[in-house]
Protein backbone atom coordinates (compact mmCIF):
# COMPACT_ATOMS: atom_id res chain seq x y z
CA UNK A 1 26.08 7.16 -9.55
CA UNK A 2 25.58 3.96 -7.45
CA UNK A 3 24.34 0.93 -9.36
CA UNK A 4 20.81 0.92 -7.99
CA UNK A 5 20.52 4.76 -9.26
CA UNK A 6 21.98 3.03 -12.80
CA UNK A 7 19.53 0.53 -12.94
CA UNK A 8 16.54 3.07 -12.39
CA UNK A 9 17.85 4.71 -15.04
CA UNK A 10 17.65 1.83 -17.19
CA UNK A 11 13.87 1.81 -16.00
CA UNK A 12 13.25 5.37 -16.87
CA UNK A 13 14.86 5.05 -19.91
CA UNK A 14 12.17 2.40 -21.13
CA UNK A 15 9.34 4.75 -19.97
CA UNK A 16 10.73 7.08 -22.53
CA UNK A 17 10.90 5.26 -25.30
CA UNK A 18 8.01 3.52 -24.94
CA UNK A 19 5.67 4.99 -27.55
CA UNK A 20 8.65 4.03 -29.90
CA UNK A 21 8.66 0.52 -29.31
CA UNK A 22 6.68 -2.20 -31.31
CA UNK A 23 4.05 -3.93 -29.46
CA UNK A 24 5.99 -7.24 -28.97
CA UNK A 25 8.91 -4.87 -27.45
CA UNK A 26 5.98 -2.71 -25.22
CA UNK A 27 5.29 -6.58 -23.50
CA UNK A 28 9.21 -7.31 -22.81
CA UNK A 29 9.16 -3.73 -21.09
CA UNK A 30 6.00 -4.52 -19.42
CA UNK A 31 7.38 -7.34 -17.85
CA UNK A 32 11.16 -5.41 -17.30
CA UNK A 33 9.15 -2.54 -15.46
CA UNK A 34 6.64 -4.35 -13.00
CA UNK A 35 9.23 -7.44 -12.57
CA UNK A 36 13.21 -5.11 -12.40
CA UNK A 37 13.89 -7.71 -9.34
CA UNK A 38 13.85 -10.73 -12.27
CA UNK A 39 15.82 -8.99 -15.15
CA UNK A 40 19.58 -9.65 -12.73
CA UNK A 41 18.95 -12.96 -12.26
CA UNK A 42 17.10 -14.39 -15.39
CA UNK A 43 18.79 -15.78 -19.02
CA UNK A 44 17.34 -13.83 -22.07
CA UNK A 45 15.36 -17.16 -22.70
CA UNK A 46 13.51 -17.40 -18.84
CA UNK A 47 13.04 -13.95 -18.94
CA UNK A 48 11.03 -14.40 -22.56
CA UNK A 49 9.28 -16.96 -21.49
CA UNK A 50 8.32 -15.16 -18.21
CA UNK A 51 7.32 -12.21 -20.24
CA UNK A 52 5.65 -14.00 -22.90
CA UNK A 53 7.74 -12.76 -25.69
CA UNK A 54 10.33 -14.20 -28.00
CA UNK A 55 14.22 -13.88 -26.73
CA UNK A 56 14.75 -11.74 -29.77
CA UNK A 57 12.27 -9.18 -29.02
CA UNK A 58 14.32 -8.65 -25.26
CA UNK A 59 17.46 -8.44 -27.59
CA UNK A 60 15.95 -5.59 -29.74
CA UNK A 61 14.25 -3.90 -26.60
CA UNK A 62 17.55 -3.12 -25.12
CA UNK A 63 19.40 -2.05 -28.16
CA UNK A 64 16.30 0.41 -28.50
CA UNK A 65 17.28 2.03 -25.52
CA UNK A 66 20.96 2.13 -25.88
CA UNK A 67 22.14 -1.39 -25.06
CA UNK A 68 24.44 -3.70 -27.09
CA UNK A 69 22.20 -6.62 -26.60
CA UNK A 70 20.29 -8.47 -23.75
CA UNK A 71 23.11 -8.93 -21.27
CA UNK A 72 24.36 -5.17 -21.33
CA UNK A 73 21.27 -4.12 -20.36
CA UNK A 74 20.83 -6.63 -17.74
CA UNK A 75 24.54 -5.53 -15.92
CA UNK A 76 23.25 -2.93 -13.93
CA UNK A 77 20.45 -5.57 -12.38
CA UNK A 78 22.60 -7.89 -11.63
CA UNK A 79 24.97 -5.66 -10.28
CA UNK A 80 22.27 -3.95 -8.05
CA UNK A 81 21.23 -7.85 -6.34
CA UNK A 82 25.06 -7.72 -5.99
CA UNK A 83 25.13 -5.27 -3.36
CA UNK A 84 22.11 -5.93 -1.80
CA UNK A 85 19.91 -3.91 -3.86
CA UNK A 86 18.58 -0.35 -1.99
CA UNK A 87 20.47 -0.60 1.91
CA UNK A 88 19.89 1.81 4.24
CA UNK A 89 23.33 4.00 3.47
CA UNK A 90 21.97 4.21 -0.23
CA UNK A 91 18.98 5.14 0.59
CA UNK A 92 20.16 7.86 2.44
CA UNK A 93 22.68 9.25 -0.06
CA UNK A 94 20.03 8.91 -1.89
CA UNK A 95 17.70 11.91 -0.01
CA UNK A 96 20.98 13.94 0.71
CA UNK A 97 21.53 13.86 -3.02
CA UNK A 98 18.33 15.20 -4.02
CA UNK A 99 18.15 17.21 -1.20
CA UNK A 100 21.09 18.98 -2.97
CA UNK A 101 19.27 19.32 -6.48
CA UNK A 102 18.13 22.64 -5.72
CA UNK A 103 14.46 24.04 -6.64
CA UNK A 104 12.27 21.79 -5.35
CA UNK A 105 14.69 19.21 -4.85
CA UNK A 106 15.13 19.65 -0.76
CA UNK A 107 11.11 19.42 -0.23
CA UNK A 108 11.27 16.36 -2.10
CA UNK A 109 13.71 14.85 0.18
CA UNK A 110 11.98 15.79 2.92
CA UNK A 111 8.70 14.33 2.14
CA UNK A 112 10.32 10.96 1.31
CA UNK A 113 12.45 11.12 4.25
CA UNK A 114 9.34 11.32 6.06
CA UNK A 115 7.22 8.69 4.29
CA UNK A 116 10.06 6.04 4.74
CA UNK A 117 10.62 6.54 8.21
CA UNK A 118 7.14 6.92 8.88
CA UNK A 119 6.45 3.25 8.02
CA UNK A 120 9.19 1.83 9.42
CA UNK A 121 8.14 3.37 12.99
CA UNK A 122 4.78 2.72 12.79
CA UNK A 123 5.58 -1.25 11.98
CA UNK A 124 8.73 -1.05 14.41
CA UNK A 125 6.15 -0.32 16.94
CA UNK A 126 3.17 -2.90 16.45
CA UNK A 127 3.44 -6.63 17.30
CA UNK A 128 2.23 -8.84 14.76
CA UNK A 129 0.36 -10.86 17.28
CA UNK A 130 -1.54 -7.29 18.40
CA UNK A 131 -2.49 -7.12 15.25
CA UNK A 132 -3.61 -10.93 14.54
CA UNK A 133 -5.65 -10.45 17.91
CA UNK A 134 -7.48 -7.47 16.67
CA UNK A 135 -8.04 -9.35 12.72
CA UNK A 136 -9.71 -12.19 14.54
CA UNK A 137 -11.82 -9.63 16.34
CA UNK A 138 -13.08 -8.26 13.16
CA UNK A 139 -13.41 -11.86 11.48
CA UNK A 140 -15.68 -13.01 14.12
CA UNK A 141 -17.98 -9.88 14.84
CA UNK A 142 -21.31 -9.00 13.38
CA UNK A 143 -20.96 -5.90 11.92
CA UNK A 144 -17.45 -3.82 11.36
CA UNK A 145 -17.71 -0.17 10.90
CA UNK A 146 -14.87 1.84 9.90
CA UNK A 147 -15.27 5.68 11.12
CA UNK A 148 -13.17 8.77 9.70
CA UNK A 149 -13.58 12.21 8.42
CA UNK A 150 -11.62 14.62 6.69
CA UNK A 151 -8.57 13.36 5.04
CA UNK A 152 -8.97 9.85 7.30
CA UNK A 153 -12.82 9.71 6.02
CA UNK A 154 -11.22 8.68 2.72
CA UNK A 155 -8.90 5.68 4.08
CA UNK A 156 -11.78 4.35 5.82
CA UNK A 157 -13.98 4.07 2.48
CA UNK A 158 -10.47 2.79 0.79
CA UNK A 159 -10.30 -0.17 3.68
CA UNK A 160 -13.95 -0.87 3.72
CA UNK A 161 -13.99 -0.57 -0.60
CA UNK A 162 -11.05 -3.17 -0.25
CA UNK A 163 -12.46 -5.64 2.17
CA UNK A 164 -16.28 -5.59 0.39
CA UNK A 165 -14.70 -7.53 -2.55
CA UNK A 166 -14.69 -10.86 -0.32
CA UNK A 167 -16.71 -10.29 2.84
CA UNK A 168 -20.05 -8.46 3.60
CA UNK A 169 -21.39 -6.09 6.46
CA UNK A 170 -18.42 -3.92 6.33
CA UNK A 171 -19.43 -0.35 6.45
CA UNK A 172 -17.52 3.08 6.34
CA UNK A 173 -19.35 5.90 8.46
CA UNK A 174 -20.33 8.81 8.39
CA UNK A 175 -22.81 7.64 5.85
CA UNK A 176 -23.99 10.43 3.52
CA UNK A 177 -26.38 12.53 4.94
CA UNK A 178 -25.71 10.91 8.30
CA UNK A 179 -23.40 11.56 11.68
CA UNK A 180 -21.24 8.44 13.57
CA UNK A 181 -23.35 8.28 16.27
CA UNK A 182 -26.60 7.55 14.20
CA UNK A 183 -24.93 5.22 12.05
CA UNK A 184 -23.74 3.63 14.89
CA UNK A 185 -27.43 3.67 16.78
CA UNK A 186 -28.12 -0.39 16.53
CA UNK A 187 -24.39 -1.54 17.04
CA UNK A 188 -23.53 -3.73 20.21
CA UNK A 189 -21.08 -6.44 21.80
CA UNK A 190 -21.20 -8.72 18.11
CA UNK A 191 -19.92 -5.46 16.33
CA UNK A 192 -16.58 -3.70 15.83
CA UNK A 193 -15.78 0.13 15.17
CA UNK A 194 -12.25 0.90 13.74
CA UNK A 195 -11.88 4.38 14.36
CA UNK A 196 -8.91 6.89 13.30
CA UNK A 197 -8.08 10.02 13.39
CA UNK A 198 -4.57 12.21 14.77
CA UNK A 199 -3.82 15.82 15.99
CA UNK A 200 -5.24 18.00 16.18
CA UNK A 201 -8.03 15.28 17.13
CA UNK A 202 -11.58 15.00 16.00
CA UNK A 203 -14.37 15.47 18.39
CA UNK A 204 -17.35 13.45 16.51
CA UNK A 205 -14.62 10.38 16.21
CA UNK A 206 -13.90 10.53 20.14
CA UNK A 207 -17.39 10.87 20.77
CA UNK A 208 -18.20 8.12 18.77
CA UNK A 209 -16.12 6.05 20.53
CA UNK A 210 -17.59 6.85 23.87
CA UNK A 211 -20.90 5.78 22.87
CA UNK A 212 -20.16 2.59 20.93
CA UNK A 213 -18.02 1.35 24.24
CA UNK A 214 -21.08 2.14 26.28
CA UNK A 215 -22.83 -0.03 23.72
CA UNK A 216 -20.84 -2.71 24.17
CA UNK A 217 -18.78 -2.07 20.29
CA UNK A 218 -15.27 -3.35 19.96
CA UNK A 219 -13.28 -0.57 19.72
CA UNK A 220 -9.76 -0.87 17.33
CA UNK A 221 -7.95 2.80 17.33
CA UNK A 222 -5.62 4.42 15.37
CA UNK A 223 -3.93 7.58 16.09
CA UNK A 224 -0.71 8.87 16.08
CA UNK A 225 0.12 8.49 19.99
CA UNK A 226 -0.05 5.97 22.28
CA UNK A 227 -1.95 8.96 24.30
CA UNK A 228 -4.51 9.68 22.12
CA UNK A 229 -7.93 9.16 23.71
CA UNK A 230 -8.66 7.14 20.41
CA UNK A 231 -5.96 4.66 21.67
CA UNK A 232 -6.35 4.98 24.88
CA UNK A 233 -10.39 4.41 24.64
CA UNK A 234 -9.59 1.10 22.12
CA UNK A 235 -9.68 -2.68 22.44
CA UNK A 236 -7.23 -2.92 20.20
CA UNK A 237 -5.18 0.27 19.94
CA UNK A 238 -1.99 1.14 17.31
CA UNK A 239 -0.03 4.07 16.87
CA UNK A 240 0.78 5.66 13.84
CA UNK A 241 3.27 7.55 12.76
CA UNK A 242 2.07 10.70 10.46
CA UNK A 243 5.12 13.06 10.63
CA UNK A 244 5.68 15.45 7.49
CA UNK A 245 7.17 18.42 6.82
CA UNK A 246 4.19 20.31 5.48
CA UNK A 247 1.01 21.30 7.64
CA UNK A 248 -1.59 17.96 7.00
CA UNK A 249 -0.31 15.08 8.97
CA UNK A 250 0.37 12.10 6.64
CA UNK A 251 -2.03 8.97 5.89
CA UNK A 252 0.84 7.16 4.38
CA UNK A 253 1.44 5.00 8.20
CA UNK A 254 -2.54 4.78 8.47
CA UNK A 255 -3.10 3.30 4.74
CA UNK A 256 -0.48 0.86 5.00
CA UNK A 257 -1.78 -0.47 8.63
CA UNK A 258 -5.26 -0.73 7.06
CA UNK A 259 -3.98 -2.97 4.31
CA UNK A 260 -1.92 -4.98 6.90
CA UNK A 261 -4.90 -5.25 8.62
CA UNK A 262 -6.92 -6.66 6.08
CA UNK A 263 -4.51 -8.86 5.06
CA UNK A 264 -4.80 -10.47 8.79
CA UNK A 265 -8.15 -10.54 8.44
CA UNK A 266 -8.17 -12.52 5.33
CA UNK A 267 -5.50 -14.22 6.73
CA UNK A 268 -7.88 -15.93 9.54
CA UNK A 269 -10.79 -16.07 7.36
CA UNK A 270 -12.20 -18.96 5.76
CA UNK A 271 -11.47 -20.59 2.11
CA UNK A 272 -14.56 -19.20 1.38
CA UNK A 273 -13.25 -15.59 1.94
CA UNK A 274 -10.16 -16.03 -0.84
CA UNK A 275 -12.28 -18.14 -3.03
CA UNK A 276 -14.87 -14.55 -2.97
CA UNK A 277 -12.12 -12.45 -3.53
CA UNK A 278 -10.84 -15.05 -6.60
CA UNK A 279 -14.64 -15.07 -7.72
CA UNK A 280 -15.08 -11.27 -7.57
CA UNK A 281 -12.52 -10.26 -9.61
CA UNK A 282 -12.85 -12.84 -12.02
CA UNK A 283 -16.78 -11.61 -12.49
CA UNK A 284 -14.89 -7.97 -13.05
CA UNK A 285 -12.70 -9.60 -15.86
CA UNK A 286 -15.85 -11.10 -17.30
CA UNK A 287 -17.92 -8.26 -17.41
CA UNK A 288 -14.94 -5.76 -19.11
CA UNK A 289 -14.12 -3.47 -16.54
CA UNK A 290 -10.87 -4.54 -16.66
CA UNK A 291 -8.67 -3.09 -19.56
CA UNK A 292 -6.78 -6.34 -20.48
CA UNK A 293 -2.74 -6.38 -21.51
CA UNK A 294 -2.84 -7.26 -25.37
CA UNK A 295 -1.79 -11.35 -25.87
């Protein structure tokens, strides 16, 4: 077992015995679980203080789940940063290595296989200034409107949800009760249509497009090639890609370009924009619907 494998051990190890622990002990494996990166490199005593705990209560943590003390348990982290944490070679042991688990074991490879290299084309493949061009696009317009159906319909209420918390007139189409093209009826040159969708490709989401360009919309496309008519149609076109072994063909590329994308856009906003964001959740933490981690 290499050491990253050991050290996600250690990590599953505390999700096990976590209804065991005391409170004090559940906040030092709060912080261990969301923070592994920290645990190679910090003293019992930064750590503790990072975690808001007592050193002690790191000490007893790790003999709870099989350590001699604090800097046991840490060995495997440290290790890990050693080697350079997950490389490519590990990763792919990795997938071979479940691949080999029997059962279920060989679909599971396959799917993360997939997801990984997924990403890593679709971002291979865009230029970061592409991308800034098409986030200052959106910044400046009127009105953005963010079109998919079926599985896509979802990631374009997920990106519009997402980008409501700082900035208004964002809205995700088909409306309820509604089609694209009448939600689109009073949109011209000072608004922008992000529309999505891959093969087998959807008709109302190419026809959509049609009529917002004769409208005068900026168009930004996404769709998994660069011959698409969604692409090809755009202003602003990107490629996705959505390979997978099993028959729906995977948002994972398309979610993570949205959020990329909204991160530009926030990017080239103004103060105001972040300071909304800040304000917004803040009024969330206010009003409860947070559930807050115990002091």
């Amino acid at each position: 077992m290499n050491d990253t494998n050991v050290s996600n051990s250690v990590l599953e190890r505390l999700t096990e015995e976590w209804e065991a622990l005391t409170p004090e002990a559940q906040k030092a494996a709060r912080y261990v679980l969301e923070n592994p990166a920290d645990v190679g490199v910090s003293t019992v005593r930064e750590i503790a203080e990072a975690a808001n705990v007592k050193p002690n209560t790191f000490v007893r943590m790790a003999r709870q789940v099989g350590f001699e003390g604090y800097e046991d348990f840490r060995a495997p982290f440290r290790e890990a940063i050693r080697r350079g944490g997950v490389s490519f070679p590990d990763r792919a042991r990795w997938l071979l290595d479940i691949g080999k688990s029997g059962g279920l074991g060989g679909l599971y490879a396959d799917m993360a296989g997939a997801a990984i290299r997924n990403i890593e084309e679709t971002f291979a493949g865009i230029d970061a200034g592409c991308l800034e061009a098409a986030a200052r696009v959106i910044w400046q317009s009127r009105q953005v409107f963010t079109l998919g159906v079926g599985v896509n319909n979802a990631n374009a209420r997920n990106f519009t949800y997402l980008a409501s918390t700082g900035m208004k007139q964002f809205h995700a189409i088909p409306q309820p009760g509604s089609t694209a093209v009448d939600d689109l009826a009073w949109a011209d040159s000072q608004d922008v249509l992000i529309a999505m969708t891959c093969k087998p490709y959807r008709t109302e989401v190419i026809e959509a497009i049609r009529i917002a360009r004769e409208q005068g919309v900026t168009i930004v496309g996404i769709s998994d090639s660069p011959a698409s008519p969604v692409v090809l149609n755009a202003d602003h076109g990107f490629v996705v890609a959505a390979d997978t072994p099993q028959f729906f063909p995977s948002s994972v590329s398309t979610i993570a370009l949205l959020e990329t994308l909204l991160s530009f856009v926030i990017a080239v906003s103004s103060d105001e924009i972040v300071e909304r964001v800040a304000h917004f959740h803040q009024r969330r933490h206010q009003l409860g619907l947070y559930a807050e981690e115990p002091e």
